[in-house]
Protein backbone atom coordinates (compact mmCIF):
# COMPACT_ATOMS: atom_id res chain seq x y z
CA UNK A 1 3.81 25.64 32.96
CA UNK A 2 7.53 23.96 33.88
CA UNK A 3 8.12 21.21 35.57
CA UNK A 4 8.72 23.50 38.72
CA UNK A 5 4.79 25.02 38.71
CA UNK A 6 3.73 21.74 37.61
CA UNK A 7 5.23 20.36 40.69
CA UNK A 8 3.45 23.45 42.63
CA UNK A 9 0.54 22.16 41.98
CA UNK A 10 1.45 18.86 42.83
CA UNK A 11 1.49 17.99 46.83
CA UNK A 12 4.62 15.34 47.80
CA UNK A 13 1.41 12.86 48.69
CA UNK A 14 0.64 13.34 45.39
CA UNK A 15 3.71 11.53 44.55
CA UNK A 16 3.61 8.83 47.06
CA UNK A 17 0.32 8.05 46.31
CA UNK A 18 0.96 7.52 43.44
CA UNK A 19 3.30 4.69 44.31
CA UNK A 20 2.36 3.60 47.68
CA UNK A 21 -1.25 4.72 47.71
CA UNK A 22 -3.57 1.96 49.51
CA UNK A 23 -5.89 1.11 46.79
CA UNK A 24 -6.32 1.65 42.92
CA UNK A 25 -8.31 4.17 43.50
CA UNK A 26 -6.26 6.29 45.20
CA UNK A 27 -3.41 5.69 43.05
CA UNK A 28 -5.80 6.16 39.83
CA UNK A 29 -7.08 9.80 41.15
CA UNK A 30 -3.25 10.67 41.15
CA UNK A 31 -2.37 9.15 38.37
CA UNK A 32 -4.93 11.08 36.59
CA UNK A 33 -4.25 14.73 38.24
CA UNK A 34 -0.37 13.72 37.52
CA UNK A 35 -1.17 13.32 33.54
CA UNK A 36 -3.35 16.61 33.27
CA UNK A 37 -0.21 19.01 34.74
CA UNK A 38 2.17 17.07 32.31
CA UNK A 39 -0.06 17.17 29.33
CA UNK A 40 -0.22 21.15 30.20
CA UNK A 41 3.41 21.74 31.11
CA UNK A 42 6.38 23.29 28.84
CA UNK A 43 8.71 20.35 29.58
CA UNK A 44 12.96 21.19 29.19
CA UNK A 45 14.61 17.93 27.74
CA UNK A 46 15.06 17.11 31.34
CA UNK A 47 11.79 17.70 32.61
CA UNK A 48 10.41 15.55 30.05
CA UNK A 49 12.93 12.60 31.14
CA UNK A 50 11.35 12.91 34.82
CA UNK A 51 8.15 12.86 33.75
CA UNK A 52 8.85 10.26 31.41
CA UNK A 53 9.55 8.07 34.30
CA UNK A 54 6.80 9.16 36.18
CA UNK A 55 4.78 8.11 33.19
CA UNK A 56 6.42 4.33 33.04
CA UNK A 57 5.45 4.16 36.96
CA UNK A 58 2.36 4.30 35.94
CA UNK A 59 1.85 1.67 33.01
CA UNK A 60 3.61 -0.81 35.31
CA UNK A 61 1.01 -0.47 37.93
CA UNK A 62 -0.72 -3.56 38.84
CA UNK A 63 -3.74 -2.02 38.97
CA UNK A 64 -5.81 -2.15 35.72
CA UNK A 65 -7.44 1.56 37.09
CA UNK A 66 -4.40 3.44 37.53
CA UNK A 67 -3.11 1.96 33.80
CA UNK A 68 -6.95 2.88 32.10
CA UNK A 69 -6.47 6.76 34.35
CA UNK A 70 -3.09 7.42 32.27
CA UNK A 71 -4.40 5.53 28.92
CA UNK A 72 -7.68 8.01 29.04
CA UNK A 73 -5.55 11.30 30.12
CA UNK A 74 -2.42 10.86 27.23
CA UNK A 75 -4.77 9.10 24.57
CA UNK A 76 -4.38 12.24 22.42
CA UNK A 77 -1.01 13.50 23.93
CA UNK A 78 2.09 13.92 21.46
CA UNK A 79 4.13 13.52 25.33
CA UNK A 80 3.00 10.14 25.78
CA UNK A 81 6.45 8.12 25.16
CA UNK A 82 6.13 6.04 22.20
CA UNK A 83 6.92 2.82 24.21
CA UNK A 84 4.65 3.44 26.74
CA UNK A 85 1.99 4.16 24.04
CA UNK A 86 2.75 0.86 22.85
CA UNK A 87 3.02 -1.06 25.90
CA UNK A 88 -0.81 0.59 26.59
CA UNK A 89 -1.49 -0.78 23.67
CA UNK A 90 -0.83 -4.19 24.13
CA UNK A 91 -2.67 -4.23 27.50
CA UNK A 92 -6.40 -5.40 28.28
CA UNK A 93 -9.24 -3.94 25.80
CA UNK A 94 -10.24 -1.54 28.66
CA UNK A 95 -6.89 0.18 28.73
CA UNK A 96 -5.83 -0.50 24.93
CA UNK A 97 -8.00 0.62 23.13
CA UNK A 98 -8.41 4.64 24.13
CA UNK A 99 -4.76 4.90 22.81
CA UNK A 100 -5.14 2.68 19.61
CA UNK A 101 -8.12 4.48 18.79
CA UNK A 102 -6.26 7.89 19.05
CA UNK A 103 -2.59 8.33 20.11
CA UNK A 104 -0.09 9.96 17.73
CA UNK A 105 2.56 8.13 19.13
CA UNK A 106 1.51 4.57 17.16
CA UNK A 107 3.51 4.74 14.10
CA UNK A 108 2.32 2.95 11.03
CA UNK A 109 4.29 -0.22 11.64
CA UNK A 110 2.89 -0.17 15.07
CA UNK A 111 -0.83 -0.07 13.78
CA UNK A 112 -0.25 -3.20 11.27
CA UNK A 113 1.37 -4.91 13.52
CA UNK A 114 -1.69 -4.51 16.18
CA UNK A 115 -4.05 -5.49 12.92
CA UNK A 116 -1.69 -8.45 12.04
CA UNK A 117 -1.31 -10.10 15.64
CA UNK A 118 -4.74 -8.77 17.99
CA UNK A 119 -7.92 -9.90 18.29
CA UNK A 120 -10.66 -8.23 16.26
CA UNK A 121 -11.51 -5.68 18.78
CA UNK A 122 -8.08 -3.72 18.87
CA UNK A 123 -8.20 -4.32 14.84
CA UNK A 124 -11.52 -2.56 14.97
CA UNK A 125 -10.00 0.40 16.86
CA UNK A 126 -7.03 0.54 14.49
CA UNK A 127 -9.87 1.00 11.36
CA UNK A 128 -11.36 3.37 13.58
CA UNK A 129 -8.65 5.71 13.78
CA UNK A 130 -9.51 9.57 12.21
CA UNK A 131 -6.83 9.36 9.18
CA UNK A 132 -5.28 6.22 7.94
CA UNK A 133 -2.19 5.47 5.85
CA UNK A 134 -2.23 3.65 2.29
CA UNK A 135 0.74 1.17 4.65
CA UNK A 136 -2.55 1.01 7.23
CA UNK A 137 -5.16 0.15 5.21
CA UNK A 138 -3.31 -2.36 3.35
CA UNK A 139 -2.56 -4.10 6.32
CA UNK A 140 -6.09 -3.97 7.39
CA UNK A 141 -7.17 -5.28 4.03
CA UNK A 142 -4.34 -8.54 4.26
CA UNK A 143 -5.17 -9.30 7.82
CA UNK A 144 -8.24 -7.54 9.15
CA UNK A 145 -11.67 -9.27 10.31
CA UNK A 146 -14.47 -8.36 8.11
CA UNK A 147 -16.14 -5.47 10.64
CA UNK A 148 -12.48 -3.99 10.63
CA UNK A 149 -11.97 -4.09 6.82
CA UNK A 150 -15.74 -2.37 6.81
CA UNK A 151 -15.06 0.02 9.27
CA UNK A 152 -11.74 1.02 7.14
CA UNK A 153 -13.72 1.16 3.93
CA UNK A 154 -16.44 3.20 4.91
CA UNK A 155 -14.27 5.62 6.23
CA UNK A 156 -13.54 8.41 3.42
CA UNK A 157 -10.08 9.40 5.55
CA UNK A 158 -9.08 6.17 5.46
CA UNK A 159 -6.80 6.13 1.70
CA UNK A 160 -7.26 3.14 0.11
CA UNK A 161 -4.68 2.76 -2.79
CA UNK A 162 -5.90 0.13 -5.58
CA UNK A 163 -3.84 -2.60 -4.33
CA UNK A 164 -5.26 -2.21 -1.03
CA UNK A 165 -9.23 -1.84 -2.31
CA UNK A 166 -8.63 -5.35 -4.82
CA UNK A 167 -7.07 -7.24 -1.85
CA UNK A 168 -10.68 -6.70 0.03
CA UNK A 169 -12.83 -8.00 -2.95
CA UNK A 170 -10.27 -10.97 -3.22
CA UNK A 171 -11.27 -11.54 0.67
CA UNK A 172 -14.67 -10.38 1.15
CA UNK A 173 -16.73 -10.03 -2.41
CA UNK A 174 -19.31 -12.03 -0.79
CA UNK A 175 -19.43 -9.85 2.26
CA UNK A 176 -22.74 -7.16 0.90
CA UNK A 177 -21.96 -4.61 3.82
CA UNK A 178 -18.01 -4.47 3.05
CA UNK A 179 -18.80 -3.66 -1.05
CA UNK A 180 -21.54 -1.53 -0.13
CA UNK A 181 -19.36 0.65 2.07
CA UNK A 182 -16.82 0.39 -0.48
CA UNK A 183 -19.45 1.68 -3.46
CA UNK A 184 -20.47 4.81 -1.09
CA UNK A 185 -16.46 6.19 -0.68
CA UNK A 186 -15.82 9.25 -2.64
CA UNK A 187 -13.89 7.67 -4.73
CA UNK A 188 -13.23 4.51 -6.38
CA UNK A 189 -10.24 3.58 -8.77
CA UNK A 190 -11.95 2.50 -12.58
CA UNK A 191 -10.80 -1.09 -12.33
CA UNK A 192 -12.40 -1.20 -8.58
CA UNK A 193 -15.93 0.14 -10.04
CA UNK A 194 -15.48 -2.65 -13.42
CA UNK A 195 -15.48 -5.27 -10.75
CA UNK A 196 -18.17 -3.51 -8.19
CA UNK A 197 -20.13 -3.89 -10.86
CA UNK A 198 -20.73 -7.46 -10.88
CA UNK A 199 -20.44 -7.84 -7.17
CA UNK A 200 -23.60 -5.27 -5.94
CA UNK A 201 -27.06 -5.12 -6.19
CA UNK A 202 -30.21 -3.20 -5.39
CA UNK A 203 -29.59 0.36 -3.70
CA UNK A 204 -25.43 0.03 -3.86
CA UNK A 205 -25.70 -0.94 -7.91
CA UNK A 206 -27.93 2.33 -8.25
CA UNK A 207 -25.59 4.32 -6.22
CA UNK A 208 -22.28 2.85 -7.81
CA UNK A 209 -23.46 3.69 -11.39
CA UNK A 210 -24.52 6.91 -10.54
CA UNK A 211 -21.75 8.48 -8.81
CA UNK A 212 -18.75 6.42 -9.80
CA UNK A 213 -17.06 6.72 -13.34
CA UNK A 214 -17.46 3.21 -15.01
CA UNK A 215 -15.62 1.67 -18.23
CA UNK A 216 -16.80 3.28 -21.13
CA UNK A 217 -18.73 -0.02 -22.53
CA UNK A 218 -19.86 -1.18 -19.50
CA UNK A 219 -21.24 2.59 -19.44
CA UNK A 220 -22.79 2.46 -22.80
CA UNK A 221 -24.33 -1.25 -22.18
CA UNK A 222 -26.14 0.11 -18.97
CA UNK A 223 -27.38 3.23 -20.76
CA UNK A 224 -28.64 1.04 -23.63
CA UNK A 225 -30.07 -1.34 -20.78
CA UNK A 226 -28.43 -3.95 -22.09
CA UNK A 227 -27.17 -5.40 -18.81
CA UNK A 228 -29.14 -3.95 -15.61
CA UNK A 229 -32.65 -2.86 -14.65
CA UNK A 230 -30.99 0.65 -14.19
CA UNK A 231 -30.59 3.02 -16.96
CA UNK A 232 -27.32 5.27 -16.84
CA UNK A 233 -27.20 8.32 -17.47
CA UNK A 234 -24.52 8.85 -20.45
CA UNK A 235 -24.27 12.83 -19.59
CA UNK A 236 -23.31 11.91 -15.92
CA UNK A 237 -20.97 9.40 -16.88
CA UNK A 238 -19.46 11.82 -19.04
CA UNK A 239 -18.46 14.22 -16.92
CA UNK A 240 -17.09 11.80 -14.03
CA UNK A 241 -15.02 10.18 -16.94
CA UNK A 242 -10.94 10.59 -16.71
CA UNK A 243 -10.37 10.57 -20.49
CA UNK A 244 -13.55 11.88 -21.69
CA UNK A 245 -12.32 11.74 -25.25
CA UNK A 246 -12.23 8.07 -25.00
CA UNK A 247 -15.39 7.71 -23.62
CA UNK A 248 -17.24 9.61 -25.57
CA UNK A 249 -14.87 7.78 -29.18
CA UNK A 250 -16.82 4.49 -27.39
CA UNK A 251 -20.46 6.37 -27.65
CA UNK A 252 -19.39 7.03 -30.95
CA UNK A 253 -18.60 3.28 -31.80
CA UNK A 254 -21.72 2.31 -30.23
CA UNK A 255 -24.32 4.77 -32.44
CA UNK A 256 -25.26 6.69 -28.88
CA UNK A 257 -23.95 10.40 -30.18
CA UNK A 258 -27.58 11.51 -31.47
CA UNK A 259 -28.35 15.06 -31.54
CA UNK A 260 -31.00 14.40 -28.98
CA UNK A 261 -27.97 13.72 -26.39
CA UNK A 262 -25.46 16.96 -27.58
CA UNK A 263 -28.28 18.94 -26.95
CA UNK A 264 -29.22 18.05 -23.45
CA UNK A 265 -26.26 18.20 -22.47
CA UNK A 266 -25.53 21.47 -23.67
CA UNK A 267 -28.71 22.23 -21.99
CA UNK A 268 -27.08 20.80 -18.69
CA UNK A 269 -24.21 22.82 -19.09
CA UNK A 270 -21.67 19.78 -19.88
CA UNK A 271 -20.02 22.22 -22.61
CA UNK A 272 -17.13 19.78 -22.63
CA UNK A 273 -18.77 16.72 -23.07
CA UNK A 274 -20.52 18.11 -25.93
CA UNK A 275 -17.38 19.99 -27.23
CA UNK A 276 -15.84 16.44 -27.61
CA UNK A 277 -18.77 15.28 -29.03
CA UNK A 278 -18.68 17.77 -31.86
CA UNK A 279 -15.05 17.21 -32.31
CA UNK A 280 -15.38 13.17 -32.54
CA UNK A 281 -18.10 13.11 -34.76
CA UNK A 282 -16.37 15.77 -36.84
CA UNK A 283 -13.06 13.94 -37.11
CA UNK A 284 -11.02 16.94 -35.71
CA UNK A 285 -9.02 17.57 -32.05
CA UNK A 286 -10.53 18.78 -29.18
CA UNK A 287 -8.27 21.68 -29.11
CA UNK A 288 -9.72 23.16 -33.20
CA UNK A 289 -13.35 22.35 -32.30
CA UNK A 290 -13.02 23.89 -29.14
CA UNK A 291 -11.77 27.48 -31.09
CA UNK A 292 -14.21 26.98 -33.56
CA UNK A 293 -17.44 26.37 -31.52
CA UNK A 294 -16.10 29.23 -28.31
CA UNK A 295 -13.67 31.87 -30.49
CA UNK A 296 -14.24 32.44 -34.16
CA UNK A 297 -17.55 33.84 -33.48
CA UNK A 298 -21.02 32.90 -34.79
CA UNK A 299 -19.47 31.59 -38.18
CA UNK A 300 -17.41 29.52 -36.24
CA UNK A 301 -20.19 27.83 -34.41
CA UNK A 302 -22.07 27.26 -37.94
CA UNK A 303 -18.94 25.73 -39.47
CA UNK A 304 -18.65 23.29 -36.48
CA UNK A 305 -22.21 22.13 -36.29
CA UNK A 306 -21.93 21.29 -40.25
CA UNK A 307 -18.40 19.29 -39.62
CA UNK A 308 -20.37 17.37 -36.87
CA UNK A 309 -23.21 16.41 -39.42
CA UNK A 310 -25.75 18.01 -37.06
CA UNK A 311 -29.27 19.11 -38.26
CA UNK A 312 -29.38 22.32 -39.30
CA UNK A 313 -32.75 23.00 -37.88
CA UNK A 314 -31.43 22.13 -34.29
CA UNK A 315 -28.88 25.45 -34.87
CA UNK A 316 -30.66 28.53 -33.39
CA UNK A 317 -31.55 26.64 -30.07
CA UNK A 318 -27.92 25.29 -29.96
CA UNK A 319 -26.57 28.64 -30.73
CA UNK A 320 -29.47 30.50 -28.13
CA UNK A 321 -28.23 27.71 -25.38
CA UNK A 322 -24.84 28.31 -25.82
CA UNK A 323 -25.39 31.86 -25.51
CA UNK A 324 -26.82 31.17 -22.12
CA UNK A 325 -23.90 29.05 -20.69
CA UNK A 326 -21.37 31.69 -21.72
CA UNK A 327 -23.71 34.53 -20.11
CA UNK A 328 -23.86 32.67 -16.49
CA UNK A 329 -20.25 32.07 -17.34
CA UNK A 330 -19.53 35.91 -17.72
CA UNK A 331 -22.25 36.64 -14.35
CA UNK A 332 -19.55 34.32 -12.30
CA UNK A 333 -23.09 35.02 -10.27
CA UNK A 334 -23.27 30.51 -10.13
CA UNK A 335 -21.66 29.65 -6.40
CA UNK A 336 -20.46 26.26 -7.17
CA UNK A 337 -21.19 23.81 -10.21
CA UNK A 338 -24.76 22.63 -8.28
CA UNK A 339 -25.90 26.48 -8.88
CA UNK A 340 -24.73 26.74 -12.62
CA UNK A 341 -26.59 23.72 -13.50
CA UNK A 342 -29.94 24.86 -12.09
CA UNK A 343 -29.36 28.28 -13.27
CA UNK A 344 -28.44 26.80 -16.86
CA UNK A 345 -31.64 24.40 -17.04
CA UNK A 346 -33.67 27.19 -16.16
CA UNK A 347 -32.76 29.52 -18.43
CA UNK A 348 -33.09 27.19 -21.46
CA UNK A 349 -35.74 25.43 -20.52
CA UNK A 350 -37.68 29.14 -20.48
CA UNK A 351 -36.11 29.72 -23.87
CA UNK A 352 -37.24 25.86 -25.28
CA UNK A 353 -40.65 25.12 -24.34
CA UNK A 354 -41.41 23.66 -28.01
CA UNK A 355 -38.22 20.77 -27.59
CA UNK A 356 -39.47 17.31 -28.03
CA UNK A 357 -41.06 16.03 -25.20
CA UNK A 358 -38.91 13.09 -24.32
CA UNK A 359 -35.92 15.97 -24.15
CA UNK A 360 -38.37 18.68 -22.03
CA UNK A 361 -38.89 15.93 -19.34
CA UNK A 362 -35.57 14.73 -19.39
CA UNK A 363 -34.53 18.30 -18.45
CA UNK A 364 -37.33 19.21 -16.18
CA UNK A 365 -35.86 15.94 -13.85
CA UNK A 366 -32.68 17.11 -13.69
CA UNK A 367 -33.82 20.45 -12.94
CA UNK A 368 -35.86 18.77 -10.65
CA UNK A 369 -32.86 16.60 -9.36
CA UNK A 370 -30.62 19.78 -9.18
CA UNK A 371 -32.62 21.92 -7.23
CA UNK A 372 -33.01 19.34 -4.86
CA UNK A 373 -29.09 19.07 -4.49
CA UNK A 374 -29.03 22.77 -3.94
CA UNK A 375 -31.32 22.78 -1.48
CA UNK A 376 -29.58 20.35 0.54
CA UNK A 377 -26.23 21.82 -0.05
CA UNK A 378 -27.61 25.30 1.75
CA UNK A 379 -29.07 23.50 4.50
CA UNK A 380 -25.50 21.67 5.03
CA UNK A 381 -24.12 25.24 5.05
């Protein structure tokens, strides 16, 4: 549509209502059919001028109903001017915050500068945006009013760099529903999750040590219940670890690579947790225990469970599971990771019905735990 059909759908009294009409509402029904036939119109650099300046009409109306009609019909609009978006923005809540809350004409500056100098409302609206910036969420974590900052935090769109996440705890540590939100994003830096640790209780503490990767010792002391009520699980950790190598150096250290462990994870399907295992209680790299255990066949495997100082009677069933994970592997029949766990419990736990009890119920909860998962993850689908 150009400016001249837009027009054709536009009467002249559409016009002068719009600037002389008798009462807000008439100039507010106007205003409103004006926006829709820009907002659909291919605009020339010239048409976009005129309707530019019909636009600024508008936000200079007196009439707080003829500003909120244009703030509703360009809130999304990539045609709304920036200055106008920005004048709309610094009007009354009723008219401000429909473009706050959505206009892609706000630049990043704009946004902390709303944060730094509103009231908490329009801050709110700011942390409520879809996506924000690392430069947004900063600003919202120097100068934002607690439901802001939580409203930011909870939101998983909303990137958080660690500068950003440790200038909230300096402000709000004491705040429980701010470091609760902050324990449920997807994903926390480790220094973050060393501090979270001593900040949360309850349900978030659970949560945070079971889906966050900790510090290797604090890690260890939780498994060993040293510290917390809550027992962590070591294999878990494992895998959400950065440097597993490290982590699994600090198990080491700390007496907590038993045979008992290597195995259920194995049984898990955590092949790399147990591969560096093998290798750190061997004294070898990664890289040689990983050729000896997966490509110099079946003597390979012996040799590497002897360099680990593994029992020898624990062989067969680590040699049977292994067998297993490489099988599914070769299937490629396992969706997702969720799926090749449950299919790789199952299939060992049929196989090891005589493993120690302690390790049979271990599994049978995570199978347990798993299927669960799976279950949910269809129904999301």
């Amino acid at each position: 549509m150009t400016v001249v059909t837009m027009r054709a759908n536009l009467t002249d009294s559409d016009i002068r209502t719009l600037i002389k009409g008798p009462t807000p509402e008439s100039r507010a029904h106007a205003a409103h059919k004006i926006c829709r036939c820009i907002e659909e119109a291919q605009l020339s650099p010239e048409e976009r001028t005129h309707a530019e300046s019909i636009l600024a009409i508008m936000a200079q109306d007196a009439a707080v109903l003829v500003r909120r009609a244009l703030a509703v019909a360009m809130k999304n609009s990539p045609k709304l001017p920036h200055e106008i978006a920005v004048r709309l923005a610094r009007d009354i809540e009723t008219i401000a915050l429909p473009i706050i809350l959505n206009s892609p004409m706000l630049t990043d500056a704009d946004l902390v500068e709303i944060v730094r100098t509103c009231p908490p409302a329009k801050q709110v609206a700011v942390a409520s945006r879809e996506i924000l910036s690392t430069v947004v969420t900063r600003g919202i974590a120097h100068h934002g009013v607690p439901e802001a900052v939580q409203r930011a935090v909870a939101n998983d769109n909303a990137l958080f760099d660690e500068d950003g996440l440790n200038t909230v705890l300096n402000r709000f540590a004491g705040v429980s529903s701010i470091t609760t939100a902050m324990v449920h994003r997807a994903e926390l830096p480790l220094s973050i999750t060393e501090k979270l640790v001593s900040l949360v209780a309850g349900e978030a503490f659970d949560y945070l040590v079971n889906h966050h990767e900790l510090p290797p010792q604090i890690a260890i002391d939780l498994a060993m219940g040293a510290r917390e009520r809550v027992t962590v699980d070591v294999i878990e950790q494992a895998v959400r670890q950065k440097d597993i190598a490290r982590f699994v150096q600090q198990l080491n250290l700390n007496g907590r690579l038993s045979p008992s462990l290597l195995m259920r994870g194995l049984c898990m399907g955590q092949v790399e947790f147990v591969e560096h295992a093998m290798a750190e209680l061997a004294g070898m790299s990664h890289q040689r225990m990983w050729l000896m255990i997966h490509d110099s066949g079946p003597l390979g495997l012996k040799a590497a469970f002897e360099h680990s100082g593994l029992p020898q009677r624990l062989f067969p069933s680590f040699r049977a599971a292994l067998e297993v994970y490489h099988s599914i592997e070769r299937e490629g029949s396992a969706r997702d990771r969720i799926a090749f766990r449950k299919r790789m419990l199952e299939r060992t736990l049929t196989l090891f019905q005589s493993m120690p009890k302690d390790d049979l119920d271990y599994l049978l909860e995570k199978l347990n735990a798993t299927a669960w998962r799976a279950e949910r993850a269809a129904a999301a689908h």
